[in-house]
N, C-alpha and C. Protein backbone atom coordinates (compact mmCIF):
# COMPACT_ATOMS: atom_id res chain seq x y z
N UNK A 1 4.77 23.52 -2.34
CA UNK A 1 3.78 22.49 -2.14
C UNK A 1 3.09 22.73 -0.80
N UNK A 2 1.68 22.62 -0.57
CA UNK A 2 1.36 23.16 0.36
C UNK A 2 0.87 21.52 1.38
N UNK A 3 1.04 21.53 2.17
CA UNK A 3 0.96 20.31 2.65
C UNK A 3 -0.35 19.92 3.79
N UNK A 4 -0.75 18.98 4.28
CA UNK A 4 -2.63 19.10 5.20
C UNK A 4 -1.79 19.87 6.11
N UNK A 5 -0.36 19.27 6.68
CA UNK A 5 -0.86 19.86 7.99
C UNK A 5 -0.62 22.00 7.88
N UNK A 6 -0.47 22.42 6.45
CA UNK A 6 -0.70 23.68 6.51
C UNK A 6 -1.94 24.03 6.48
N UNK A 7 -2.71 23.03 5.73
CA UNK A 7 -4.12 23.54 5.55
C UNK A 7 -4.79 23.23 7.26
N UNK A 8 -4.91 22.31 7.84
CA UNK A 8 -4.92 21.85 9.16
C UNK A 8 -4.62 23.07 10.03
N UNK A 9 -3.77 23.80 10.23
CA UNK A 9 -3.16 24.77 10.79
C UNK A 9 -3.76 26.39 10.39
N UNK A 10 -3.41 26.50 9.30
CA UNK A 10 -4.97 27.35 8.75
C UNK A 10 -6.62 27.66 8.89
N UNK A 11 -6.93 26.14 8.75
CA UNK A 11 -8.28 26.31 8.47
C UNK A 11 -8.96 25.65 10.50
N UNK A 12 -8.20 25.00 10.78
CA UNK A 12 -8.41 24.98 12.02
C UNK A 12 -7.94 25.31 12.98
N UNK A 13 -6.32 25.84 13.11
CA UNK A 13 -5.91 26.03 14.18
C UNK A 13 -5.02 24.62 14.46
N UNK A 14 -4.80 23.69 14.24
CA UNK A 14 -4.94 22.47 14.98
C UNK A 14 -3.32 21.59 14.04
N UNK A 15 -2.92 21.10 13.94
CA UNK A 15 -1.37 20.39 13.56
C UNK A 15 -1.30 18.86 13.89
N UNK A 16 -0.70 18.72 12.59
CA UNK A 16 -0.36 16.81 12.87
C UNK A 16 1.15 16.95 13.58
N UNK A 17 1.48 15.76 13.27
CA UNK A 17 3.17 15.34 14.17
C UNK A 17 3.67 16.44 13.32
N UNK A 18 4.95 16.55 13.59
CA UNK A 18 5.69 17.19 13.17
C UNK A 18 6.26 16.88 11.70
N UNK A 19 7.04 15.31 11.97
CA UNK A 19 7.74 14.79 10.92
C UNK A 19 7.10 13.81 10.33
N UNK A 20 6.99 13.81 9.02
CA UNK A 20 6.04 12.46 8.42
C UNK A 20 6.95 11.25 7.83
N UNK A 21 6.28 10.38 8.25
CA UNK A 21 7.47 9.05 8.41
C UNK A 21 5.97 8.44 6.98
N UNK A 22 7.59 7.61 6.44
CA UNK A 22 6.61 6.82 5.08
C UNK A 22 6.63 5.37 5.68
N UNK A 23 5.00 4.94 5.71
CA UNK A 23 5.35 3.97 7.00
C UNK A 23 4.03 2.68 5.74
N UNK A 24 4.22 1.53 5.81
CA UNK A 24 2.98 0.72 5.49
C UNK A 24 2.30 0.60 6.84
N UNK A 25 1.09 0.38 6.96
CA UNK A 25 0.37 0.34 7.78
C UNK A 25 -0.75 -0.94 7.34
N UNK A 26 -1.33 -1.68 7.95
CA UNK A 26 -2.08 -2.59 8.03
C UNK A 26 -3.46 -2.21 9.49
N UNK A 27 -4.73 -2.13 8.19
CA UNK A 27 -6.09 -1.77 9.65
C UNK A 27 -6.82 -3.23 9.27
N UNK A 28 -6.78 -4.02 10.33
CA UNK A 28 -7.31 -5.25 10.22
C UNK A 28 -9.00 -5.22 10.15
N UNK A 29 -9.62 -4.11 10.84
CA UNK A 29 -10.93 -4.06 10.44
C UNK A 29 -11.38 -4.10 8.68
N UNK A 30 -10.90 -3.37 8.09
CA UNK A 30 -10.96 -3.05 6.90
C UNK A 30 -9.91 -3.40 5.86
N UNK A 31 -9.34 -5.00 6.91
CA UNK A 31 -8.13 -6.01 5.54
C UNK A 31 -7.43 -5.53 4.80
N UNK A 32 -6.97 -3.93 4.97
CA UNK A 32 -6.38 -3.48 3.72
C UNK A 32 -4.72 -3.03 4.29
N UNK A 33 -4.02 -2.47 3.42
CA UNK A 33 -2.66 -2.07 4.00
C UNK A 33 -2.57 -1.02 2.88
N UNK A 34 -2.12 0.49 3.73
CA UNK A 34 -1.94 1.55 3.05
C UNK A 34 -0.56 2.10 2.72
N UNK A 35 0.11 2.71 1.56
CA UNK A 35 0.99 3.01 2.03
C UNK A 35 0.98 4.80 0.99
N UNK A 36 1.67 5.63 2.35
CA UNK A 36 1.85 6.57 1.19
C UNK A 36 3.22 7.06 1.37
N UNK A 37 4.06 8.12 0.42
CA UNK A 37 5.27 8.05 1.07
C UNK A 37 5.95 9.66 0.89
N UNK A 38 4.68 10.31 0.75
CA UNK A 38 5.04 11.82 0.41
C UNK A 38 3.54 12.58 1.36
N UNK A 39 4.36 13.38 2.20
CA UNK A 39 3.25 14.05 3.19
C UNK A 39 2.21 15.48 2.01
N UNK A 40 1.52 15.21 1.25
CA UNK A 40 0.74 15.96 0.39
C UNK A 40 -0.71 15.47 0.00
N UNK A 41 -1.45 16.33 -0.54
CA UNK A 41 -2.28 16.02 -0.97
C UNK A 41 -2.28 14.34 -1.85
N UNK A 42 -3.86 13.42 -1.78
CA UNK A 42 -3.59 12.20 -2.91
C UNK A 42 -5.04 11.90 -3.41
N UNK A 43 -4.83 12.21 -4.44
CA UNK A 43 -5.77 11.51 -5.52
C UNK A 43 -5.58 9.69 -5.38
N UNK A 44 -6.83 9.28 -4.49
CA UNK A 44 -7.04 7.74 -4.72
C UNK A 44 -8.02 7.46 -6.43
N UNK A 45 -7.14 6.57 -6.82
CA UNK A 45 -7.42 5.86 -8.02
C UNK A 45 -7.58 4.57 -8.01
N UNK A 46 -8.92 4.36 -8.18
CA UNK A 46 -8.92 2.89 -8.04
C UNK A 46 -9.14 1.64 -9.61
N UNK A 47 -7.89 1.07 -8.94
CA UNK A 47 -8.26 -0.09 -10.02
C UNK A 47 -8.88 -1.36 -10.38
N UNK A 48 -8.99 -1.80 -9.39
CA UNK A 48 -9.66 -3.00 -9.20
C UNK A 48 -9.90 -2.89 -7.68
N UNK A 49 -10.21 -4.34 -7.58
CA UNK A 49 -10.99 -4.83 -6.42
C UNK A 49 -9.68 -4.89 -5.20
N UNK A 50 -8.41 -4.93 -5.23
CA UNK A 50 -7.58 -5.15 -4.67
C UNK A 50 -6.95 -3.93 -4.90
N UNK A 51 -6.61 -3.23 -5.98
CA UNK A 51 -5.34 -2.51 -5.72
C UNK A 51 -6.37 -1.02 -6.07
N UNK A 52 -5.63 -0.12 -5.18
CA UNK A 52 -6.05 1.52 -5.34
C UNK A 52 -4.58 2.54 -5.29
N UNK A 53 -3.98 3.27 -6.43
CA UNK A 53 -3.11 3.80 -6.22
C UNK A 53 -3.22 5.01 -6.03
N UNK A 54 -2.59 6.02 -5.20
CA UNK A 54 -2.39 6.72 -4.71
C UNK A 54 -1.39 8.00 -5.53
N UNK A 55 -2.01 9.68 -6.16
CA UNK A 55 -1.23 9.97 -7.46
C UNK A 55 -1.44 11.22 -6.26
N UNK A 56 -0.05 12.12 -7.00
CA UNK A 56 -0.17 13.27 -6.33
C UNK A 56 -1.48 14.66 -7.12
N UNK A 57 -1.42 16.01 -6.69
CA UNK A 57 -2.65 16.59 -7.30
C UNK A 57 -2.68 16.73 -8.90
N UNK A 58 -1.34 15.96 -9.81
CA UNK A 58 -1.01 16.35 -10.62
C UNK A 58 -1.43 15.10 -11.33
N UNK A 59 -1.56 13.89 -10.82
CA UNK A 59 -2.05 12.54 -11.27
C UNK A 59 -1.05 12.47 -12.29
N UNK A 60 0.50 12.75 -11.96
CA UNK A 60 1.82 12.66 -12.89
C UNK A 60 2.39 11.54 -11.86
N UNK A 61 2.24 11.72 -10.97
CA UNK A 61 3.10 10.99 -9.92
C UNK A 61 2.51 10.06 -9.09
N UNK A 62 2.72 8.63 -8.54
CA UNK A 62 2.71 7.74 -8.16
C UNK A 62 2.92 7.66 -6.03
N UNK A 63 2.50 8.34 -5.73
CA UNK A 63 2.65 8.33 -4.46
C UNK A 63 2.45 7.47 -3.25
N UNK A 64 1.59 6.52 -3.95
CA UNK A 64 1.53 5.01 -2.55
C UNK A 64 0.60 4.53 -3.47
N UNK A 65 0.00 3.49 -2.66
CA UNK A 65 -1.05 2.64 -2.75
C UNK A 65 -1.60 1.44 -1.63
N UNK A 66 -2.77 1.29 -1.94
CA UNK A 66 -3.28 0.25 -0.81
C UNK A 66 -4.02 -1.02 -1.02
N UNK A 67 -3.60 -1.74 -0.69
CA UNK A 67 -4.24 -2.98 -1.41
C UNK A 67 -5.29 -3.96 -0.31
N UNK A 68 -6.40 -3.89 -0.79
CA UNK A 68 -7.29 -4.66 -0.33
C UNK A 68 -7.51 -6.02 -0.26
N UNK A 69 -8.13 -6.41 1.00
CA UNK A 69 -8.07 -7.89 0.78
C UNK A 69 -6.93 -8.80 1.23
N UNK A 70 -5.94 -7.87 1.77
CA UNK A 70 -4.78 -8.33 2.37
C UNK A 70 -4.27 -9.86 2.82
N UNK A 71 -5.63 -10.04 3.62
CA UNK A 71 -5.27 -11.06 4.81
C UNK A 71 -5.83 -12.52 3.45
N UNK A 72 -6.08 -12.34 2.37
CA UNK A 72 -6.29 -13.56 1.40
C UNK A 72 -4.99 -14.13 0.16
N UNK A 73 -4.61 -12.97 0.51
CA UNK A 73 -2.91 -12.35 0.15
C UNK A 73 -1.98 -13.12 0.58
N UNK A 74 -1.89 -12.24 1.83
CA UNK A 74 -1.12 -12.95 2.79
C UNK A 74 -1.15 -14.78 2.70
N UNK A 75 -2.40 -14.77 2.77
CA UNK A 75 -2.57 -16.42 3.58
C UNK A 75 -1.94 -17.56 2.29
N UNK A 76 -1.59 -17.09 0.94
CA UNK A 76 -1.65 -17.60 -0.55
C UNK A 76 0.20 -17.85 -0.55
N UNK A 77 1.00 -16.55 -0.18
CA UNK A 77 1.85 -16.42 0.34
C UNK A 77 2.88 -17.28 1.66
N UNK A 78 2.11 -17.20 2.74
CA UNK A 78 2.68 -17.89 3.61
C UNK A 78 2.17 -19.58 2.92
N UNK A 79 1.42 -19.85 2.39
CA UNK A 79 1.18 -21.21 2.07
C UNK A 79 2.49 -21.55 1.27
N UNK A 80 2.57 -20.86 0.35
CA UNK A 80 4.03 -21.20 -0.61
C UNK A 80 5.55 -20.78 -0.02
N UNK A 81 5.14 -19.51 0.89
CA UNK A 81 6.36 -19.40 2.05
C UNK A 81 6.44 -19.36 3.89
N UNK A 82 6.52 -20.65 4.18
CA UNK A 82 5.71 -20.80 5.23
C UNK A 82 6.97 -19.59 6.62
N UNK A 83 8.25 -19.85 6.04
CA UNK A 83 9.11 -19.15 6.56
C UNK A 83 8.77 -17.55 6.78
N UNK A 84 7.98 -16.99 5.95
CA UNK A 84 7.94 -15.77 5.99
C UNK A 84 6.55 -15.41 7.38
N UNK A 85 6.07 -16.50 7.87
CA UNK A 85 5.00 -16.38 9.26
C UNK A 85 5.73 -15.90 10.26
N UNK A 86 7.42 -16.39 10.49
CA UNK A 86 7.97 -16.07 11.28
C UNK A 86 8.54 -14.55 10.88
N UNK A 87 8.47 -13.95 10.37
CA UNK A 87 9.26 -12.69 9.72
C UNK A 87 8.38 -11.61 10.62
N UNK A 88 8.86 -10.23 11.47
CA UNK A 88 7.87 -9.55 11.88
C UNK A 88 8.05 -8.28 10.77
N UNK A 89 8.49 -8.13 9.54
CA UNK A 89 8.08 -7.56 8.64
C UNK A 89 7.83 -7.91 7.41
N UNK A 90 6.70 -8.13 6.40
CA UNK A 90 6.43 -8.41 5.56
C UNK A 90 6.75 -7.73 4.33
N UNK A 91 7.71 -8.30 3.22
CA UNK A 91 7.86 -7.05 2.32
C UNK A 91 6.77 -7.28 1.49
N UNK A 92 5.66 -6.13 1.27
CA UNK A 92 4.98 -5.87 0.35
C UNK A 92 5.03 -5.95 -1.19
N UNK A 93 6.66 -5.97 -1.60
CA UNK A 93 6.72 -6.30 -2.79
C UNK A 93 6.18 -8.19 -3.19
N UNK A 94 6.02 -8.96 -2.03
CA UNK A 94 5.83 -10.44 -2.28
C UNK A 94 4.41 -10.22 -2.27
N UNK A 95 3.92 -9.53 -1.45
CA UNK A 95 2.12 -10.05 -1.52
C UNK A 95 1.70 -9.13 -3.00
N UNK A 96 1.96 -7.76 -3.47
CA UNK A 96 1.95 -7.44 -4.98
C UNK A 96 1.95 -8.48 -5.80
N UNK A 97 3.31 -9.21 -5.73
CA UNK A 97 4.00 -9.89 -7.25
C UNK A 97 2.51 -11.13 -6.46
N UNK A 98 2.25 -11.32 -5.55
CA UNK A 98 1.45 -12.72 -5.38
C UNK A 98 -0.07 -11.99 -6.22
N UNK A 99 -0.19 -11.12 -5.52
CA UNK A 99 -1.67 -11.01 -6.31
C UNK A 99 -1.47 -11.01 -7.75
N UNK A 100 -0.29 -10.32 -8.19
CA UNK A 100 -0.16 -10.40 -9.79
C UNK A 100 -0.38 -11.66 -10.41
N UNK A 101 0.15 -12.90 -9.85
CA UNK A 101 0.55 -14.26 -10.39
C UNK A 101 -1.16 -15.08 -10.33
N UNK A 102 -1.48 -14.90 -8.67
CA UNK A 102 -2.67 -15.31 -8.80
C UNK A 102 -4.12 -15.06 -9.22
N UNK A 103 -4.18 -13.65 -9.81
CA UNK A 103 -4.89 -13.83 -10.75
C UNK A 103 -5.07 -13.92 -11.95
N UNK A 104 -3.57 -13.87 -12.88
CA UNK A 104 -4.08 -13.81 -14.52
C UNK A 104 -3.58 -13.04 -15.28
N UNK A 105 -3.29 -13.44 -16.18
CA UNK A 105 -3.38 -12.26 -17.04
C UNK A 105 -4.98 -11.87 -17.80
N UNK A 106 -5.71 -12.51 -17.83
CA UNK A 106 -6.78 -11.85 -18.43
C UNK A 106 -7.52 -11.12 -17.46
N UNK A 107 -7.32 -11.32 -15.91
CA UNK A 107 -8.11 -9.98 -15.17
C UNK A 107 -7.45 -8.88 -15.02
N UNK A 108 -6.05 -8.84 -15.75
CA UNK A 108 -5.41 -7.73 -15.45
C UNK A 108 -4.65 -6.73 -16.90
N UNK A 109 -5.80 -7.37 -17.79
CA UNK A 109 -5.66 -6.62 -18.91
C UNK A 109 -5.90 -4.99 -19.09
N UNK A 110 -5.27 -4.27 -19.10
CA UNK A 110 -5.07 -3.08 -18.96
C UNK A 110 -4.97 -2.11 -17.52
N UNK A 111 -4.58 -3.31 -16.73
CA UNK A 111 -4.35 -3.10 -15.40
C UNK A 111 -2.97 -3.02 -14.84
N UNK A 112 -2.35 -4.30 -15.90
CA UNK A 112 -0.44 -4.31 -15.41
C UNK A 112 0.09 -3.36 -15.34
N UNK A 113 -0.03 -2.43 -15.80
CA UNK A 113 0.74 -0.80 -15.85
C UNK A 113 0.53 -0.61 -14.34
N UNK A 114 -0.68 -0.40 -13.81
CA UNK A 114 -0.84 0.26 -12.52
C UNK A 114 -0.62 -0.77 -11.50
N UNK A 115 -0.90 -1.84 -11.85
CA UNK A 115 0.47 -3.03 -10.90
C UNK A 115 1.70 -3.03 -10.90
N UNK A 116 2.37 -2.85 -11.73
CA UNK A 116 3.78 -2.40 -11.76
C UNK A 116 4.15 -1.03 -11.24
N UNK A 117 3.36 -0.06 -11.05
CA UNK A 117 3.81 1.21 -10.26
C UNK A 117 3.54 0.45 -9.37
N UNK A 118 2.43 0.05 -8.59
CA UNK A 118 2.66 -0.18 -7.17
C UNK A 118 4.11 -0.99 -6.92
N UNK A 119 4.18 -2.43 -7.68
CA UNK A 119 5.45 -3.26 -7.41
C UNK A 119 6.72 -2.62 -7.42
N UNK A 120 6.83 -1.38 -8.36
CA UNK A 120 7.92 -0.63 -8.51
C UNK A 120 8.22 0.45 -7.26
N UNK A 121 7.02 1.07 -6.98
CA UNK A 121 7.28 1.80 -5.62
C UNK A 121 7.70 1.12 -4.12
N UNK A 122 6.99 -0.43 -3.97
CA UNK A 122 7.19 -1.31 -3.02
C UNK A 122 8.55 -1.56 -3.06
N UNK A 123 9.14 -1.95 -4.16
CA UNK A 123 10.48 -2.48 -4.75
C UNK A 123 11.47 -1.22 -3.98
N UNK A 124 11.34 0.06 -4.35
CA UNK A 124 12.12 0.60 -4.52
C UNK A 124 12.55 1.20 -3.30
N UNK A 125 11.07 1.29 -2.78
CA UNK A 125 11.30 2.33 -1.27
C UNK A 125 11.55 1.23 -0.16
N UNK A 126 11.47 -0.26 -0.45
CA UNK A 126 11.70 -1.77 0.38
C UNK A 126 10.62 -1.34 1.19
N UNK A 127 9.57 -0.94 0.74
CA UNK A 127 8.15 -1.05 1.47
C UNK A 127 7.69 -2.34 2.58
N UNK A 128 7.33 -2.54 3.62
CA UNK A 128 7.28 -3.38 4.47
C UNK A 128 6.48 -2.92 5.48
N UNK A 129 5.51 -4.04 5.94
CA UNK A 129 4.31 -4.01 6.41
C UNK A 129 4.85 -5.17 7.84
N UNK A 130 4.43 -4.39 8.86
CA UNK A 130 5.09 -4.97 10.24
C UNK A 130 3.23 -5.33 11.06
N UNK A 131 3.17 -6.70 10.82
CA UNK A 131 1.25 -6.90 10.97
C UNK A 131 1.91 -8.54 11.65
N UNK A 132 2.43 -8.59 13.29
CA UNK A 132 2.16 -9.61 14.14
C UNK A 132 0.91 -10.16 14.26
N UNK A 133 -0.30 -9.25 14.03
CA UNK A 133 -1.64 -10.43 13.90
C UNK A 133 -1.63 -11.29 13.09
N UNK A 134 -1.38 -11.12 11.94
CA UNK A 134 -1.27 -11.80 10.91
C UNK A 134 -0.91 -13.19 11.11
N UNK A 135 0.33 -13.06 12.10
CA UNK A 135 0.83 -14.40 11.85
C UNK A 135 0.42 -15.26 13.13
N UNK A 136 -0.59 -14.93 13.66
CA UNK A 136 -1.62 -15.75 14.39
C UNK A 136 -2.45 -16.46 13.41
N UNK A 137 -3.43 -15.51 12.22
CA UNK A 137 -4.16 -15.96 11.99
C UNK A 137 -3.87 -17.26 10.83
């Protein structure tokens, strides 16, 4: 598997960190939270307005995802769990299963499949999003 930072190193001369950590990340400019959890190439696939999953070059495999819109997420969440404001890591599997619930099943008709990889990857790897702004706002 050939990985950026070979191509990086190749084609420029130039190298990321060393070790790649599978990390959620939250960029408050752009409300979204990314996660990927394999240092390789990723085919973004997008499904809707909220969720984009993340497949390796083989689009066999399930490699992260990022969900947009976060901070409307979040806020739906802490309303029904006010305990979790105090938490300085958020598990991502609650704001998933929240977007699942709050919108429907009819906006997510032929969509649940690719909600459930994300919930299943969140689930599995205990995915968690560490976003102290958040619990200002």
């Amino acid at each position: 598997m050939e990985t950026l930072n070979t191509v990086l190193d190749r084609a420029f001369n130039v190298s990321l960190a060393e070790a790649f950590e599978a990390k959620a990340t939250y960029n408050a400019p752009m409300d979204c939270v990314e996660y990927v959890n394999s240092d390789e190439f990723a085919l973004a696939v997008r499904i809707d307005g909220f969720l984009t999953l993340y497949k390796d070059k083989t689009r066999q495999r399930v490699i992260g995802f990022k969900c947009k819109g976060f901070r409307y997420i979040f806020e739906r969440v802490r309303e029904q769990h006010p305990e979790i404001a105090e938490c300085h890591f958020i598990p991502m599997i609650r704001i998933i299963e929240a977007a699942l619930s709050y919108a429907g099943e009819e906006l997510f008709e032929g969509k649940r499949a690719a909600y459930e990889q994300a919930r299943e990857i969140a689930d599995r790897e205990n995915v968690q999003i560490e976003c102290p702004e958040l619990k200002a706002a």
